[in-house]
PDB file of N, CA and C in Angstrom:
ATOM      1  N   UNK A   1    -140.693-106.371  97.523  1.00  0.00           N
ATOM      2  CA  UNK A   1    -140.174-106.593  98.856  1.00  0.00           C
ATOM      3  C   UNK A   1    -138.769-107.188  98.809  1.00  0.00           C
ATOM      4  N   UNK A   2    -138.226-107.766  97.612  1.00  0.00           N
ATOM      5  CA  UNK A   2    -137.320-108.271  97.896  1.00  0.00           C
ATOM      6  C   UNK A   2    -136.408-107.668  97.502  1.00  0.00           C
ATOM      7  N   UNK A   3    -136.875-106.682  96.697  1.00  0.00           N
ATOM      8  CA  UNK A   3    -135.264-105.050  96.727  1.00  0.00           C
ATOM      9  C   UNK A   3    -135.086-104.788  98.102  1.00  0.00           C
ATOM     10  N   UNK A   4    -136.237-104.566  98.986  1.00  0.00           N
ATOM     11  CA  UNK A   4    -136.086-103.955 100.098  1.00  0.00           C
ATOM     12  C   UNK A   4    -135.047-104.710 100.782  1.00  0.00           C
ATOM     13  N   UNK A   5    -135.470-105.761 101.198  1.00  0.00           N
ATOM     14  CA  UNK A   5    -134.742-106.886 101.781  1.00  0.00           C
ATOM     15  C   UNK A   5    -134.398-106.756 103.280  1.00  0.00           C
ATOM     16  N   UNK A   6    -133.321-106.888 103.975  1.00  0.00           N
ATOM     17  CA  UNK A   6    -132.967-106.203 105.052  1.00  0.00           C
ATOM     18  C   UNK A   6    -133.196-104.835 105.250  1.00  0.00           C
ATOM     19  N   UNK A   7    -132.755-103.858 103.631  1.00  0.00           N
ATOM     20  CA  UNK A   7    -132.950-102.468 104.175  1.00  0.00           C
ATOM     21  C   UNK A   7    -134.430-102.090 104.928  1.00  0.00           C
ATOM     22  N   UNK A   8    -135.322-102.308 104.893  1.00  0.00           N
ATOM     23  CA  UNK A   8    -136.556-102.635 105.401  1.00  0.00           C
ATOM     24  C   UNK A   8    -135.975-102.148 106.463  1.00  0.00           C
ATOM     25  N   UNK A   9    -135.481-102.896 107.323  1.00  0.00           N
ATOM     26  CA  UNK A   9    -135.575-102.353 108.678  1.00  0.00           C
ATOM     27  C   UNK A   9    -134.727-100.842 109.344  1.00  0.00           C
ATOM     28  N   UNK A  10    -134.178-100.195 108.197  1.00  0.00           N
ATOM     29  CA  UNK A  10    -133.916 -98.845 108.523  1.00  0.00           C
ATOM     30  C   UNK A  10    -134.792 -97.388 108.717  1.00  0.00           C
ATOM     31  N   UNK A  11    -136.059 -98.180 108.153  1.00  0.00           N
ATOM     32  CA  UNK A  11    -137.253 -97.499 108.463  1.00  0.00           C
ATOM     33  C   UNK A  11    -137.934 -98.341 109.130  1.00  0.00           C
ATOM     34  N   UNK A  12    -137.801 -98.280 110.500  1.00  0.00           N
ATOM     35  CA  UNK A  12    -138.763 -98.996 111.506  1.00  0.00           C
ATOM     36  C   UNK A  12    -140.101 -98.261 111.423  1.00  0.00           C
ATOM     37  N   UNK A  13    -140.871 -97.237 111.195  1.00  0.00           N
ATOM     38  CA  UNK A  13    -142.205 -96.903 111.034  1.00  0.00           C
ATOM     39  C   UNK A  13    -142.427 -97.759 109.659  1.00  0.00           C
ATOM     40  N   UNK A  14    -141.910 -97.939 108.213  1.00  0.00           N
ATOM     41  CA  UNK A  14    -142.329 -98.678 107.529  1.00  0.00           C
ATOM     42  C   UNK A  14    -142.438-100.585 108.039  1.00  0.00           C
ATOM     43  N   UNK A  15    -141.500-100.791 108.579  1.00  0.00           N
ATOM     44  CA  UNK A  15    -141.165-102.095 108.529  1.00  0.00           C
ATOM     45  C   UNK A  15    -142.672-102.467 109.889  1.00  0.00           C
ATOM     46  N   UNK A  16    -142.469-101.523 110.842  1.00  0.00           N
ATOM     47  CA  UNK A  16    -143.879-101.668 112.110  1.00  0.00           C
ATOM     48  C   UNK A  16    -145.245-102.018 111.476  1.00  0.00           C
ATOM     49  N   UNK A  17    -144.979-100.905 110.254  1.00  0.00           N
ATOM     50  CA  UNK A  17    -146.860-101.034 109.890  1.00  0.00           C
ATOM     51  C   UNK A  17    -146.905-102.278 108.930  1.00  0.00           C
ATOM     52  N   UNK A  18    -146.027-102.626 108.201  1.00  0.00           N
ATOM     53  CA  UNK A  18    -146.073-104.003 107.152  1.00  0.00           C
ATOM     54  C   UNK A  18    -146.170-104.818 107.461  1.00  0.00           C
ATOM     55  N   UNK A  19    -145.286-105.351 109.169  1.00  0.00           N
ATOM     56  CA  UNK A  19    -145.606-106.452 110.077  1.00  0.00           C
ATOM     57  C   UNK A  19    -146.976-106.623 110.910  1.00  0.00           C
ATOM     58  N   UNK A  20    -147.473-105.338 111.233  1.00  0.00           N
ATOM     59  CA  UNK A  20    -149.076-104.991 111.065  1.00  0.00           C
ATOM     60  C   UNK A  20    -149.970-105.993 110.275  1.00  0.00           C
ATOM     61  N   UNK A  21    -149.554-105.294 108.859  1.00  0.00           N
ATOM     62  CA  UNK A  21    -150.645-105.564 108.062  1.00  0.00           C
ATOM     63  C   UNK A  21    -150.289-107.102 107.447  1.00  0.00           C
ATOM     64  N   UNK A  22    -149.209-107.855 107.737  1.00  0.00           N
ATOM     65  CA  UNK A  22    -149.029-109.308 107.663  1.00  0.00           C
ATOM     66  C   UNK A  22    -149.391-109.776 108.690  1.00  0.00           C
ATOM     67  N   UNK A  23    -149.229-109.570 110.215  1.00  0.00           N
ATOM     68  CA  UNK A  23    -149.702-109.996 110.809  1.00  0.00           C
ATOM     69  C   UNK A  23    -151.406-110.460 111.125  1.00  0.00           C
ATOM     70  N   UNK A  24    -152.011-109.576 110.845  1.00  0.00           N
ATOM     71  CA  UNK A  24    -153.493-109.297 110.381  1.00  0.00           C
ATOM     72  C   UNK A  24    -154.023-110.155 109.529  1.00  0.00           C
ATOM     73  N   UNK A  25    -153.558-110.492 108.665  1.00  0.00           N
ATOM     74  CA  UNK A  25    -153.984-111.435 107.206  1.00  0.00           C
ATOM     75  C   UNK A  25    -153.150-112.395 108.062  1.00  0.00           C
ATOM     76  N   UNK A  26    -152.420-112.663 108.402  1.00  0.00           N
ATOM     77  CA  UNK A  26    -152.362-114.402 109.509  1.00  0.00           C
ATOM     78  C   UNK A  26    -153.184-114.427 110.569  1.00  0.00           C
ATOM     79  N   UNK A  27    -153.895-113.623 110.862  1.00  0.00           N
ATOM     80  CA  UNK A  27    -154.913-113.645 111.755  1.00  0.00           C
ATOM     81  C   UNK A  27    -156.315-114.410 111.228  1.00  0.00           C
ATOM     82  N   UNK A  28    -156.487-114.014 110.191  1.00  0.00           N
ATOM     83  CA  UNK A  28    -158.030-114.258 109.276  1.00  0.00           C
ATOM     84  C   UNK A  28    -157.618-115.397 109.307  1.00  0.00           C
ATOM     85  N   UNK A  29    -159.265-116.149 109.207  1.00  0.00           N
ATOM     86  CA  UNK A  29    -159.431-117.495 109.195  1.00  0.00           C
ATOM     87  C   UNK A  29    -159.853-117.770 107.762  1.00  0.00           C
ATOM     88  N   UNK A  30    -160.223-116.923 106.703  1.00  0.00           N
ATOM     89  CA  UNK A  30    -160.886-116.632 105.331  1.00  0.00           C
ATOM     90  C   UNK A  30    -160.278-116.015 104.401  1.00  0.00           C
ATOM     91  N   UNK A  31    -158.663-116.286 104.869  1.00  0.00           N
ATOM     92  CA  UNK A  31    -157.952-115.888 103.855  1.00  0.00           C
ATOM     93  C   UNK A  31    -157.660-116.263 102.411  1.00  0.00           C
ATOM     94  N   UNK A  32    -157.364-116.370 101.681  1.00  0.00           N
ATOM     95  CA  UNK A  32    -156.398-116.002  99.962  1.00  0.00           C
ATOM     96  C   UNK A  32    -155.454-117.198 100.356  1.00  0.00           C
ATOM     97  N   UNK A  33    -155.508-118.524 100.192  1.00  0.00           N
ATOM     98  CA  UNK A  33    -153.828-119.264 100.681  1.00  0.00           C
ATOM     99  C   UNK A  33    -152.869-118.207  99.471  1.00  0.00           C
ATOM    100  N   UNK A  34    -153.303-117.324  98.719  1.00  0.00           N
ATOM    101  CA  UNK A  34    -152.034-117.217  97.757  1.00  0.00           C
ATOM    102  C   UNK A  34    -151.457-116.410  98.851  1.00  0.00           C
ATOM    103  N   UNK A  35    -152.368-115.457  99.755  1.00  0.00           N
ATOM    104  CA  UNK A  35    -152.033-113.921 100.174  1.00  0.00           C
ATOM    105  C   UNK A  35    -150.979-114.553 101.571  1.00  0.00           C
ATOM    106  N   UNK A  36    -151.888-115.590 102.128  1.00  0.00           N
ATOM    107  CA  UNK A  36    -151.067-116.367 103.086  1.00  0.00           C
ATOM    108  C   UNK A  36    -149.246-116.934 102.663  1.00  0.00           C
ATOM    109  N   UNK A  37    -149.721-117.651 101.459  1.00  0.00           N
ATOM    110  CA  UNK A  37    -147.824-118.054 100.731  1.00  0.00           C
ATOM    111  C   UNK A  37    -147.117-116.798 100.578  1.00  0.00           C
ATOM    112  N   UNK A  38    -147.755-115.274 100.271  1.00  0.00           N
ATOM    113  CA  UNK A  38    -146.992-114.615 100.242  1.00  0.00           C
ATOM    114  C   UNK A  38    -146.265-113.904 101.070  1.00  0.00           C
ATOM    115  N   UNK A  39    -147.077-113.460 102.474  1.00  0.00           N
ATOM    116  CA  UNK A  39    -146.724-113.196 103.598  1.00  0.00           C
ATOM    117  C   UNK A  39    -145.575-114.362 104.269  1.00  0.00           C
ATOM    118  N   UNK A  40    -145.676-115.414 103.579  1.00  0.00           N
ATOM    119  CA  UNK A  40    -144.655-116.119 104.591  1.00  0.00           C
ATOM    120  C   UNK A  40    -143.420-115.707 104.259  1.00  0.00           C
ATOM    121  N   UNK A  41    -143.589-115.755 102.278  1.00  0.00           N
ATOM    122  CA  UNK A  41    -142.672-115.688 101.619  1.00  0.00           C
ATOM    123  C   UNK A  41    -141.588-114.047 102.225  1.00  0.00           C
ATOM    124  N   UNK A  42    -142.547-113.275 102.431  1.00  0.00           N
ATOM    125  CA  UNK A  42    -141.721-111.626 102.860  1.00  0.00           C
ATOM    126  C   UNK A  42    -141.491-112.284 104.538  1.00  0.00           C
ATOM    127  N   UNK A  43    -142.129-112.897 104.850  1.00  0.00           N
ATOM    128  CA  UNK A  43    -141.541-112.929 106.953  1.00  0.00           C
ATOM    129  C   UNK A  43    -139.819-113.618 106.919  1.00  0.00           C
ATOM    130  N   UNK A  44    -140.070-114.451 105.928  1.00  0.00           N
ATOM    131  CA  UNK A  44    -138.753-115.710 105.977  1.00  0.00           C
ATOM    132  C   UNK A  44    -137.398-114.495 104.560  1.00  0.00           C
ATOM    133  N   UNK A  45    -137.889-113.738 104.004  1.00  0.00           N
ATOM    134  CA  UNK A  45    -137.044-113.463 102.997  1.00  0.00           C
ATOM    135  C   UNK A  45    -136.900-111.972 103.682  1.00  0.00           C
ATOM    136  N   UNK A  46    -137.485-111.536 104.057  1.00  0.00           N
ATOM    137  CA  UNK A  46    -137.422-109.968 104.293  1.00  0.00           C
ATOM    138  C   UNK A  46    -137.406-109.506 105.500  1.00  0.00           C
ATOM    139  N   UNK A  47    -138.252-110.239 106.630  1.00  0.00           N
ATOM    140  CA  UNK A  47    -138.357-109.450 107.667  1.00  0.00           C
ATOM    141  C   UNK A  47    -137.686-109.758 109.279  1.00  0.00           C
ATOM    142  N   UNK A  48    -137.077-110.892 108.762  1.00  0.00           N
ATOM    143  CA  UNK A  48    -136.354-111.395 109.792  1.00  0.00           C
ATOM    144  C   UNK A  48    -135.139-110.972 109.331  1.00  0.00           C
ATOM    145  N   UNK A  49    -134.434-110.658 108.192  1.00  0.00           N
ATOM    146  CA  UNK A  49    -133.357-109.825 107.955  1.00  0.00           C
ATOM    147  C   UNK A  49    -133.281-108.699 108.144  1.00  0.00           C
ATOM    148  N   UNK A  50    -134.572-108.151 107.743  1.00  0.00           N
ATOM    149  CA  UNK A  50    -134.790-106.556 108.489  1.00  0.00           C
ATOM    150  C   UNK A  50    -134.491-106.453 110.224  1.00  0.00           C
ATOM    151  N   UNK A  51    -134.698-107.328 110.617  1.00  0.00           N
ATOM    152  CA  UNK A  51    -134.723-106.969 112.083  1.00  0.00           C
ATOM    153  C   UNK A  51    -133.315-106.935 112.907  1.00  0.00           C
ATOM    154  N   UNK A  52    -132.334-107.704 111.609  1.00  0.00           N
ATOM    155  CA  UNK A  52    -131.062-107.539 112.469  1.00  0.00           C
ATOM    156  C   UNK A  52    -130.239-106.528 112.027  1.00  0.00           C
ATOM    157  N   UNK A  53    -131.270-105.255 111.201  1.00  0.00           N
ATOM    158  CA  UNK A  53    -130.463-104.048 111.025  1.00  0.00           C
ATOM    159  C   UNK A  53    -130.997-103.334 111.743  1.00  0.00           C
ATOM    160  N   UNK A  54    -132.356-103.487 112.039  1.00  0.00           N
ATOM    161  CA  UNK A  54    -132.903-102.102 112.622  1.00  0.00           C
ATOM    162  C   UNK A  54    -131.923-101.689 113.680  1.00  0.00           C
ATOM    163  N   UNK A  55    -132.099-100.582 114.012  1.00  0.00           N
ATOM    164  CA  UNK A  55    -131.320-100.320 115.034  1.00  0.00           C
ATOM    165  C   UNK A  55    -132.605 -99.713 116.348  1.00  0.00           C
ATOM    166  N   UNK A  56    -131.452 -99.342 117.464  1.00  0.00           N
ATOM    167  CA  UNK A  56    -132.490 -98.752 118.802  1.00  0.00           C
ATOM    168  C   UNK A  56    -133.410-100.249 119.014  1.00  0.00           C
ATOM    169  N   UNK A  57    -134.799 -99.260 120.079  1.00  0.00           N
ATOM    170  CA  UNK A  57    -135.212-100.315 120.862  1.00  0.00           C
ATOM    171  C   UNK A  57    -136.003-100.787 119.964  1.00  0.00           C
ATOM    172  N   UNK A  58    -136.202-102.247 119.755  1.00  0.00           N
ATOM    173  CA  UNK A  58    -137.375-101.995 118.411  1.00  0.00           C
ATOM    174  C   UNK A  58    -138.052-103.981 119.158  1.00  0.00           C
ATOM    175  N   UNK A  59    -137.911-103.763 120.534  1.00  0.00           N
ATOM    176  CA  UNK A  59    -139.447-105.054 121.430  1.00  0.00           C
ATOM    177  C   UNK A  59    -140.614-104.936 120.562  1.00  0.00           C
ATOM    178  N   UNK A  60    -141.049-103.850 119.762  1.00  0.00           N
ATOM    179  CA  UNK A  60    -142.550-103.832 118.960  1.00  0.00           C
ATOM    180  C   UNK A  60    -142.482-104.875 118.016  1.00  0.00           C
ATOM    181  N   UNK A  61    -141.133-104.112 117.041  1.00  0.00           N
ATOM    182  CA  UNK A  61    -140.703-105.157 116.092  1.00  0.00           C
ATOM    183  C   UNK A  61    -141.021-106.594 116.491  1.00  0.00           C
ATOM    184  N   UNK A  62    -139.640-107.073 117.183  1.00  0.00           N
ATOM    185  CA  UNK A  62    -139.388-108.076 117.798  1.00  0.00           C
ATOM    186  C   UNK A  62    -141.155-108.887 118.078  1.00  0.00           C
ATOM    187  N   UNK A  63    -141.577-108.280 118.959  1.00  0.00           N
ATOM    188  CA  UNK A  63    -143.035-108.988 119.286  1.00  0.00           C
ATOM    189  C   UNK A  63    -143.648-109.175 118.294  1.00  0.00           C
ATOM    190  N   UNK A  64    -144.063-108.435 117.346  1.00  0.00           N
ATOM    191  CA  UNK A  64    -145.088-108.128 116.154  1.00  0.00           C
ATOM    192  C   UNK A  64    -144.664-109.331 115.178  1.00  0.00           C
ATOM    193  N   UNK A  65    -142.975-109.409 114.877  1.00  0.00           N
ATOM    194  CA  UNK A  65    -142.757-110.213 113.864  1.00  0.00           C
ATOM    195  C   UNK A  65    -143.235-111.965 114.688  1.00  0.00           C
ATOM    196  N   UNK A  66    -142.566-111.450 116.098  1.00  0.00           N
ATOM    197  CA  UNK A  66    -142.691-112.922 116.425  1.00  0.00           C
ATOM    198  C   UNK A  66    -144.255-113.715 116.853  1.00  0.00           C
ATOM    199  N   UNK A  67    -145.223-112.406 116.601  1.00  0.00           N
ATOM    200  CA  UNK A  67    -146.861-112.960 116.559  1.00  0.00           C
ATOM    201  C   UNK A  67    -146.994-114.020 115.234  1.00  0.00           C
ATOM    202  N   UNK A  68    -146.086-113.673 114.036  1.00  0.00           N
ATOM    203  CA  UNK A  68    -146.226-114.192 113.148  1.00  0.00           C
ATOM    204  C   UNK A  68    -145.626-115.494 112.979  1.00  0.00           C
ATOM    205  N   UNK A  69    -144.411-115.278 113.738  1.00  0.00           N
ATOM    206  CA  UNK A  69    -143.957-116.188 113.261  1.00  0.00           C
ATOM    207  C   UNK A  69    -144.308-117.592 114.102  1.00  0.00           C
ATOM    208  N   UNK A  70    -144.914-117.425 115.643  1.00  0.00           N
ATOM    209  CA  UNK A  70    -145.454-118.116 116.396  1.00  0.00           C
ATOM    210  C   UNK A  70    -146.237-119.302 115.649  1.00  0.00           C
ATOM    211  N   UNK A  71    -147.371-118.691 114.797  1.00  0.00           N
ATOM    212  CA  UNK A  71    -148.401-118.936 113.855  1.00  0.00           C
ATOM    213  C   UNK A  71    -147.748-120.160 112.530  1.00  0.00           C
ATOM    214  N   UNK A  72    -146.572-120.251 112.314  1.00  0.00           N
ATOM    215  CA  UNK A  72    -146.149-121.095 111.392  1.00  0.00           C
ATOM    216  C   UNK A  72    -145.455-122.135 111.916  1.00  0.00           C
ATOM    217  N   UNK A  73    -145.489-122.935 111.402  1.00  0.00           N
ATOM    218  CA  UNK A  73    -144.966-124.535 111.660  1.00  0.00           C
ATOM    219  C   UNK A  73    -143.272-124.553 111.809  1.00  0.00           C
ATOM    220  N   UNK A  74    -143.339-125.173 112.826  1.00  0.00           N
ATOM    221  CA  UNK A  74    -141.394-124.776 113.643  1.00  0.00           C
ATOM    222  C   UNK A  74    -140.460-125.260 112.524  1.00  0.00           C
ATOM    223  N   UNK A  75    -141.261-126.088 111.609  1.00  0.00           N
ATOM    224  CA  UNK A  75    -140.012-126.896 110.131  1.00  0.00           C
ATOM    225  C   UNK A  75    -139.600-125.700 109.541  1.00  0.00           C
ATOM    226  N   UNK A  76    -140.917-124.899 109.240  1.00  0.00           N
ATOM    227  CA  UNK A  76    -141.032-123.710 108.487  1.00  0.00           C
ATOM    228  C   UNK A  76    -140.129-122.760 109.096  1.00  0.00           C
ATOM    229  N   UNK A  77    -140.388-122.305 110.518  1.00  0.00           N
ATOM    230  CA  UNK A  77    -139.912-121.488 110.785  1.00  0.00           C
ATOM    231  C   UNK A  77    -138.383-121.686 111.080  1.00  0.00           C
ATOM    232  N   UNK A  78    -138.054-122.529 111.380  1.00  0.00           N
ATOM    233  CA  UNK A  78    -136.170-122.948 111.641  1.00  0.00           C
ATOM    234  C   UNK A  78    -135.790-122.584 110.194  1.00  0.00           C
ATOM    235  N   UNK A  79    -136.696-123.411 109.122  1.00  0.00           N
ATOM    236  CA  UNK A  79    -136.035-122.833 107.904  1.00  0.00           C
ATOM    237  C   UNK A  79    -135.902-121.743 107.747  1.00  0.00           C
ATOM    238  N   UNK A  80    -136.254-120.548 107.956  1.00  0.00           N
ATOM    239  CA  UNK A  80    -136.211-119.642 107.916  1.00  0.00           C
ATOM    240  C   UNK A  80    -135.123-118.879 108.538  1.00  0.00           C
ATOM    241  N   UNK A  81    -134.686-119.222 109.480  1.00  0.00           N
ATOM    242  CA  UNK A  81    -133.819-118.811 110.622  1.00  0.00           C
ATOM    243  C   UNK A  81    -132.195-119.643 110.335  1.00  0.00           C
ATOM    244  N   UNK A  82    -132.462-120.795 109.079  1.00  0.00           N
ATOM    245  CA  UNK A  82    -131.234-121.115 108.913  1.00  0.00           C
ATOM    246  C   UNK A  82    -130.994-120.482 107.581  1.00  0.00           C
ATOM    247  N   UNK A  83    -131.870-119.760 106.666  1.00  0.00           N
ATOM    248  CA  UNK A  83    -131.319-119.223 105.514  1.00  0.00           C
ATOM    249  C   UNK A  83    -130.411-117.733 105.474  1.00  0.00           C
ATOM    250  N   UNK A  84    -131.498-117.360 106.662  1.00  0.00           N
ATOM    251  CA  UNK A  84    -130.961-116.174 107.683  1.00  0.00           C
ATOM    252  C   UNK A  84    -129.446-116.109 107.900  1.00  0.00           C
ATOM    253  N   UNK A  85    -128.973-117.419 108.312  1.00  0.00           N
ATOM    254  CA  UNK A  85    -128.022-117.535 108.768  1.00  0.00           C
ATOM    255  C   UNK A  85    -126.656-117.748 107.654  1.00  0.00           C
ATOM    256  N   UNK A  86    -127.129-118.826 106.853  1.00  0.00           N
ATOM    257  CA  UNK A  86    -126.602-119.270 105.492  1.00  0.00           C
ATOM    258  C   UNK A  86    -126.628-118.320 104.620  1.00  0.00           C
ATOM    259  N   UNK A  87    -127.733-117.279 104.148  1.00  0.00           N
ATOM    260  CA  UNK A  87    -127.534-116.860 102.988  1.00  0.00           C
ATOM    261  C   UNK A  87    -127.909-115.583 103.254  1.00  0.00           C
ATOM    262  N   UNK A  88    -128.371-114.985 104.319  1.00  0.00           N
ATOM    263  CA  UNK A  88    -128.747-113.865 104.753  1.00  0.00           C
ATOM    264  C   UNK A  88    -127.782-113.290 105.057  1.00  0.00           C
ATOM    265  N   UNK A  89    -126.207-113.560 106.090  1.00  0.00           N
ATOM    266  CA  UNK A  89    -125.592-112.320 106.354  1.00  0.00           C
ATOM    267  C   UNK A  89    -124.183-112.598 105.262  1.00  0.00           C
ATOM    268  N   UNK A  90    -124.220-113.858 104.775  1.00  0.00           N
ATOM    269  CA  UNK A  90    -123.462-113.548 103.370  1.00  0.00           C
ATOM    270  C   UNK A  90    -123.467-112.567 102.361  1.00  0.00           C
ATOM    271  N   UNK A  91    -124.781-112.502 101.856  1.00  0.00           N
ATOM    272  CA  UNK A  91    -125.076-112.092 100.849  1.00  0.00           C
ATOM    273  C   UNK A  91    -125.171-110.344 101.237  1.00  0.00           C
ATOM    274  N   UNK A  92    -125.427-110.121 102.293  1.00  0.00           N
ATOM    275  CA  UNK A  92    -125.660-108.472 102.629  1.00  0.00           C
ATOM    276  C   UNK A  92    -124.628-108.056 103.529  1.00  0.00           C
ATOM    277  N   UNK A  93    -124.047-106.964 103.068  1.00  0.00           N
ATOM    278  CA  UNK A  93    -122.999-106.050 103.777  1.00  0.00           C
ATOM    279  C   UNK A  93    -123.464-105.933 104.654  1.00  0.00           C
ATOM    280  N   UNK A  94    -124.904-104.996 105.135  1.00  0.00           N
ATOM    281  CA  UNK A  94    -125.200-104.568 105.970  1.00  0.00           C
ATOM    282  C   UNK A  94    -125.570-105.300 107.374  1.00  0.00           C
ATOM    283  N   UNK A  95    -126.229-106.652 107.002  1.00  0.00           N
ATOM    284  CA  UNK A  95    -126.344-107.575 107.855  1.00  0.00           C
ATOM    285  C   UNK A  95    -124.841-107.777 108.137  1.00  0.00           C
ATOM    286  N   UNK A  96    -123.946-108.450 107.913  1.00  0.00           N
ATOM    287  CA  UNK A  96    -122.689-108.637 107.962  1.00  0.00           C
ATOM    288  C   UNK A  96    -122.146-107.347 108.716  1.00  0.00           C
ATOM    289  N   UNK A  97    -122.085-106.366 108.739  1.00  0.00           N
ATOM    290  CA  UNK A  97    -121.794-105.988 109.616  1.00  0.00           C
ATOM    291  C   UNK A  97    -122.049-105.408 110.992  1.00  0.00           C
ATOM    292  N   UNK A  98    -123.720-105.689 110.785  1.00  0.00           N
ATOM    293  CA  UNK A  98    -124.250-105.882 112.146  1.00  0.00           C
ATOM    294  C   UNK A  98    -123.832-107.090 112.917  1.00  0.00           C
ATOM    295  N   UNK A  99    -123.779-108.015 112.024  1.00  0.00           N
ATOM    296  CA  UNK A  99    -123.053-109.395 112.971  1.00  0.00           C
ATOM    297  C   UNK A  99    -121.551-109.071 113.402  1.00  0.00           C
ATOM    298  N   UNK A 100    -120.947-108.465 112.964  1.00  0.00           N
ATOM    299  CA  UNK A 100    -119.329-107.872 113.269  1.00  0.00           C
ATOM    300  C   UNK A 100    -119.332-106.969 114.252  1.00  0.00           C
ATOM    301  N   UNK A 101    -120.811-106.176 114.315  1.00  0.00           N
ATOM    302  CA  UNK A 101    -120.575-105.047 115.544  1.00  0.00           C
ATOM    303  C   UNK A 101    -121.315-106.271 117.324  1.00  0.00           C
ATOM    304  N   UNK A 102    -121.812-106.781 117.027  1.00  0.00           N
ATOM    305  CA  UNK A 102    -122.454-107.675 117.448  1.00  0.00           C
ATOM    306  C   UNK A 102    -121.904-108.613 118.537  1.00  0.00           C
ATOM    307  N   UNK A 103    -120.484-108.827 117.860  1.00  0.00           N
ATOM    308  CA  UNK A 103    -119.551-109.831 118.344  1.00  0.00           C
ATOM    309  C   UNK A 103    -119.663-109.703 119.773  1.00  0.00           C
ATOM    310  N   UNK A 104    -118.621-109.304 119.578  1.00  0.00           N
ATOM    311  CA  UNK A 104    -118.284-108.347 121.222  1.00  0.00           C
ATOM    312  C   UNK A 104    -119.471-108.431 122.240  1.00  0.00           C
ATOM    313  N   UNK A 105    -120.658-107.545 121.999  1.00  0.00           N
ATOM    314  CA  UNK A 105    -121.244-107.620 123.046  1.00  0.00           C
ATOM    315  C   UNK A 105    -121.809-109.373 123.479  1.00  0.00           C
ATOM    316  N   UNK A 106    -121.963-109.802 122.723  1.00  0.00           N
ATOM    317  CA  UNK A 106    -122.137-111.225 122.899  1.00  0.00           C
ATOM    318  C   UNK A 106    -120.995-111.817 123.646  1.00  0.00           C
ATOM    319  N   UNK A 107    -120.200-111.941 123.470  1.00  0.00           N
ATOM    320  CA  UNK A 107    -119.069-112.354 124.567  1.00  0.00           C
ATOM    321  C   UNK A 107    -118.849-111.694 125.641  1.00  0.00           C
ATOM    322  N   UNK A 108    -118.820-110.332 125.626  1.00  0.00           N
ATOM    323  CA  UNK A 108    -118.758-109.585 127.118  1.00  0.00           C
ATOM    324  C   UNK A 108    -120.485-110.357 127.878  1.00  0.00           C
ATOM    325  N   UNK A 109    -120.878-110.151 127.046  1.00  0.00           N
ATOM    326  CA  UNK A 109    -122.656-111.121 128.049  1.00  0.00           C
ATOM    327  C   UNK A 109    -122.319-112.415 128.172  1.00  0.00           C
ATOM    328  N   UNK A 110    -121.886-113.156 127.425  1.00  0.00           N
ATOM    329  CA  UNK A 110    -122.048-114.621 127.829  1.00  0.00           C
ATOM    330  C   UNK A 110    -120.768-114.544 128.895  1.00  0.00           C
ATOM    331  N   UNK A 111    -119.591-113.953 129.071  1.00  0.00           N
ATOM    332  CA  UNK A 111    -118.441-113.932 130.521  1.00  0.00           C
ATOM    333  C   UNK A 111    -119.307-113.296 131.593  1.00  0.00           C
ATOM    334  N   UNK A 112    -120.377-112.553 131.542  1.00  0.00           N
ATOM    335  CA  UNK A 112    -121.002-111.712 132.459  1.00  0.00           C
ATOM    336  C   UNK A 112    -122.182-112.950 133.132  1.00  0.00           C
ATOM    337  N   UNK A 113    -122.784-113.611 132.143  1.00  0.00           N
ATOM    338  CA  UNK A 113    -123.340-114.537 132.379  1.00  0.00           C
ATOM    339  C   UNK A 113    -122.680-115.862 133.187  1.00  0.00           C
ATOM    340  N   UNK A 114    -121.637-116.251 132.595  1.00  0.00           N
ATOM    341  CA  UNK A 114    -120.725-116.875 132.871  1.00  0.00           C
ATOM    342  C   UNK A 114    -120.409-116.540 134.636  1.00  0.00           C
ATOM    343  N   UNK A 115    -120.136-115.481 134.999  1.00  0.00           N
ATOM    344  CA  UNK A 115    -119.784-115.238 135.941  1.00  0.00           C
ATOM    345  C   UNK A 115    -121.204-115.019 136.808  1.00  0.00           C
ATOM    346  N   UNK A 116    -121.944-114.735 136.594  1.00  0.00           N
ATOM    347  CA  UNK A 116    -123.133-114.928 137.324  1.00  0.00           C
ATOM    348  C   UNK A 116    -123.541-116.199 138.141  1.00  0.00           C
ATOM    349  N   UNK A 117    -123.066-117.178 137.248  1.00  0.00           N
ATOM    350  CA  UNK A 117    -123.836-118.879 137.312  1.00  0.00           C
ATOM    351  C   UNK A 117    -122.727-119.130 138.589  1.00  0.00           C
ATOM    352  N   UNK A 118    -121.365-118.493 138.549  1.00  0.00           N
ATOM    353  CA  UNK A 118    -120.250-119.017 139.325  1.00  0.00           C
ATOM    354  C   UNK A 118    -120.615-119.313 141.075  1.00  0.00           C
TER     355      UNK A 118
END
């Protein structure tokens, strides 16, 4: 999983059914803690980077990952969301330049927003 990494999410039918089948095993109450450490290990390393490539509408994604991530402890999960940030769109072109195409619409929304509140 961790070749995959972000690319993961260029196949949204692969990346849908894996968040599936992690989600599922965080469901069980009679789980494996190994199978549990490992699923966290791919949500925080793999699949929250996947999600800021996928492209199109991908709310399934979005929901599915965030069933999971609901389920883990907010220390846990911020960590996750700051490595994302720190070492996730450093380290990958591809993330990196989803954050570059990204820009823009984020500022045209937050002036749109902006002007809403007025």
């Amino acid at each position: 999983m961790k070749l995959l990494g972000a690319h993961l999410g260029l196949n949204s039918v692969v990346f849908d059914r894996l968040l599936k089948v992690v989600n599922h095993y965080m469901l069980l109450k009679n789980t494996n803690s190994e199978i549990k450490a490992i699923a966290l290990e791919m949500t925080g390393s793999c699949f929250l980077s996947a999600l800021t490539v996928s492209k199109g509408d991908n709310r399934s994604l979005e929901n599915e990952l965030w069933s999971i991530l609901k389920r883990i402890e907010f220390n846990r999960r911020y960590e996750f969301y700051t490595n994302l940030m720190n070492q996730g769109y450093l380290s990958n072109l591809t993330q990196l330049r989803r954050l570059i195409e990204l820009q823009p619409k984020v500022v045209k929304w937050s002036k749109s927003l902006g002007n809403d509140m007025k």
